[in-house]
C-alpha atoms as a PDB file:
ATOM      1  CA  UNK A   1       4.148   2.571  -3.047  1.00  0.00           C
ATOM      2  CA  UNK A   2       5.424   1.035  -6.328  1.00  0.00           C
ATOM      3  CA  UNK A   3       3.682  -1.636  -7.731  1.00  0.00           C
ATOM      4  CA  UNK A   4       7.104  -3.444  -7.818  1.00  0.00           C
ATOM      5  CA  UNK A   5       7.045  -3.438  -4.079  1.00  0.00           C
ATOM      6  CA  UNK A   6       4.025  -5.648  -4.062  1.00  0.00           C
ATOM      7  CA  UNK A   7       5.469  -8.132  -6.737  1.00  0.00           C
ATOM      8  CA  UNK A   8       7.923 -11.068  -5.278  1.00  0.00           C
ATOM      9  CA  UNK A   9      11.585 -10.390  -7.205  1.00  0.00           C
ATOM     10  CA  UNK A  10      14.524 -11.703  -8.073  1.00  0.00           C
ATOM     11  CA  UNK A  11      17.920  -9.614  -7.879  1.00  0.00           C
ATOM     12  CA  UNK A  12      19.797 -10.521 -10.656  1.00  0.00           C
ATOM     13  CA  UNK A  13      23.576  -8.554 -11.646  1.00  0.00           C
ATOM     14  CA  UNK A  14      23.810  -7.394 -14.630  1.00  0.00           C
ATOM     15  CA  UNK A  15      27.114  -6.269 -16.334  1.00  0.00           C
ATOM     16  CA  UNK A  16      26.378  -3.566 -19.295  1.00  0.00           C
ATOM     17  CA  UNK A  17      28.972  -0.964 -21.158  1.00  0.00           C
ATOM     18  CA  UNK A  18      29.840   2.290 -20.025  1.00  0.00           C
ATOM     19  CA  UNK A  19      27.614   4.055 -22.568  1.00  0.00           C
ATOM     20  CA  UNK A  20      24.108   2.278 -21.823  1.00  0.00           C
ATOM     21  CA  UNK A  21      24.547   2.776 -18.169  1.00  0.00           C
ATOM     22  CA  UNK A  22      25.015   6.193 -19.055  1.00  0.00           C
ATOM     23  CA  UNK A  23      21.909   6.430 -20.710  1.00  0.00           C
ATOM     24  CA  UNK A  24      20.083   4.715 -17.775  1.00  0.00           C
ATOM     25  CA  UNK A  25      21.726   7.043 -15.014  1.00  0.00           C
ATOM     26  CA  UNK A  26      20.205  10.132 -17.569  1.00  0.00           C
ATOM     27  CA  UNK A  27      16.882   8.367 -17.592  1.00  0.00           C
ATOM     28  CA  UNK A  28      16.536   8.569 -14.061  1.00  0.00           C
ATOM     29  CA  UNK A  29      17.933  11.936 -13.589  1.00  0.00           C
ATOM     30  CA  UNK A  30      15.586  13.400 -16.246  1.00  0.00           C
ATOM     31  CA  UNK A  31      13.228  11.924 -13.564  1.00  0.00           C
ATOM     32  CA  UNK A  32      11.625   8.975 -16.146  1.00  0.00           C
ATOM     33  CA  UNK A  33      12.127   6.243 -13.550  1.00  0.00           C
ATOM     34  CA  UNK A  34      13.160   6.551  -9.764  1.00  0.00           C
ATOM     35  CA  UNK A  35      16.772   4.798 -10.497  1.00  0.00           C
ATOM     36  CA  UNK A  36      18.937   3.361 -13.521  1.00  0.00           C
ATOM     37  CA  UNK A  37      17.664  -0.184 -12.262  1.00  0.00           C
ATOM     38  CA  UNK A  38      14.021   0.465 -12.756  1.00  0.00           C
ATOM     39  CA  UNK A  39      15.077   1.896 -16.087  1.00  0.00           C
ATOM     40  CA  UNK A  40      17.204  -1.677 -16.436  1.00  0.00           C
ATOM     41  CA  UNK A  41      13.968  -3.410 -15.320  1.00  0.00           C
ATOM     42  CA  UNK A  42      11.662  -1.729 -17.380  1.00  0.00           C
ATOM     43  CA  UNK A  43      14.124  -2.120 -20.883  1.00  0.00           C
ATOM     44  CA  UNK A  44      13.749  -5.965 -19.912  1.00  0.00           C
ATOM     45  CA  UNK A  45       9.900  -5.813 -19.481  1.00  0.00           C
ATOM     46  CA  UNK A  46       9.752  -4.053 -22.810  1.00  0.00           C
ATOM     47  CA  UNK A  47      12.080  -6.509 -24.438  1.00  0.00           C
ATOM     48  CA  UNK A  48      10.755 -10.001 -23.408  1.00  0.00           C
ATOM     49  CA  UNK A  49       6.816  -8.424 -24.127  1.00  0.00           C
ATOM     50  CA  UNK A  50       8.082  -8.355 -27.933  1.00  0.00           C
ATOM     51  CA  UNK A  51      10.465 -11.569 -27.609  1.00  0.00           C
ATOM     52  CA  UNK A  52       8.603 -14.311 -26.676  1.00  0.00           C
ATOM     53  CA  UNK A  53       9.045 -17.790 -27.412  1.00  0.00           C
ATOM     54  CA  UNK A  54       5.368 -17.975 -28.721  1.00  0.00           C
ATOM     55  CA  UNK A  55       5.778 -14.841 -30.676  1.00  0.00           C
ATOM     56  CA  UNK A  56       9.755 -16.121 -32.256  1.00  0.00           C
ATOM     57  CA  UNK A  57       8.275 -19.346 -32.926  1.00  0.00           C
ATOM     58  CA  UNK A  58       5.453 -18.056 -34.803  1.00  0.00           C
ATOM     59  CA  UNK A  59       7.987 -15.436 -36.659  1.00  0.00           C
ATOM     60  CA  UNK A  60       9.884 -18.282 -37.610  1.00  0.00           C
ATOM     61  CA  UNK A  61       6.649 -21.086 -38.829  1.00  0.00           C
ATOM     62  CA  UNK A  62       5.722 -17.977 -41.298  1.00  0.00           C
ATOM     63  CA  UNK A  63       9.599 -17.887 -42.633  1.00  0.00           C
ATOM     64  CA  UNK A  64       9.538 -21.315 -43.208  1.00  0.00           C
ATOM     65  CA  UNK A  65       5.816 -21.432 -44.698  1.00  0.00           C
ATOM     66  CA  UNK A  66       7.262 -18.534 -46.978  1.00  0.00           C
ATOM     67  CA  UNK A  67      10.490 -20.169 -48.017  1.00  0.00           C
ATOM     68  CA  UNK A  68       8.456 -23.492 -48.783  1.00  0.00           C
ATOM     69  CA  UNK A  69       5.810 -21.532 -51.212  1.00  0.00           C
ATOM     70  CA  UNK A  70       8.676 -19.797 -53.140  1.00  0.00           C
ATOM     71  CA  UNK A  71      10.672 -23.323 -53.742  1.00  0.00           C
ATOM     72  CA  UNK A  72       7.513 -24.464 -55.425  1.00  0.00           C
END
């Protein structure tokens, strides 16, 4: 069993080009995930773990920090 089958989801739809589903279908054939939406769901995982709002907002407090110590 998956550990996604234990974990209550959400179905969202998600419209992508031509060429990334592509590359999704060949992740999955190449045997990497069972189907080009767990591929889909794991690129997400991967993509909000290094996006977060904490993680942005603290990106941006150290621009701003930076640009104030170089108008001085």
């Amino acid at each position: 069993m998956d550990l996604c089958d234990k974990i209550p989801m959400k179905t969202i739809t998600l419209e992508c080009p031509d060429r990334l589903h592509e590359q999704l279908v060949k992740l999955a054939a190449a045997g990497w995930f069972k189907s080009p939406e767990d591929a889909a769901l794991e690129a997400v995982r991967r993509y909000l773990s290094l996006h977060s709002v904490e993680l942005q907002e603290k990106q941006i407090m150290a621009d701003v920090q930076w640009a104030l110590n170089e108008c001085r």
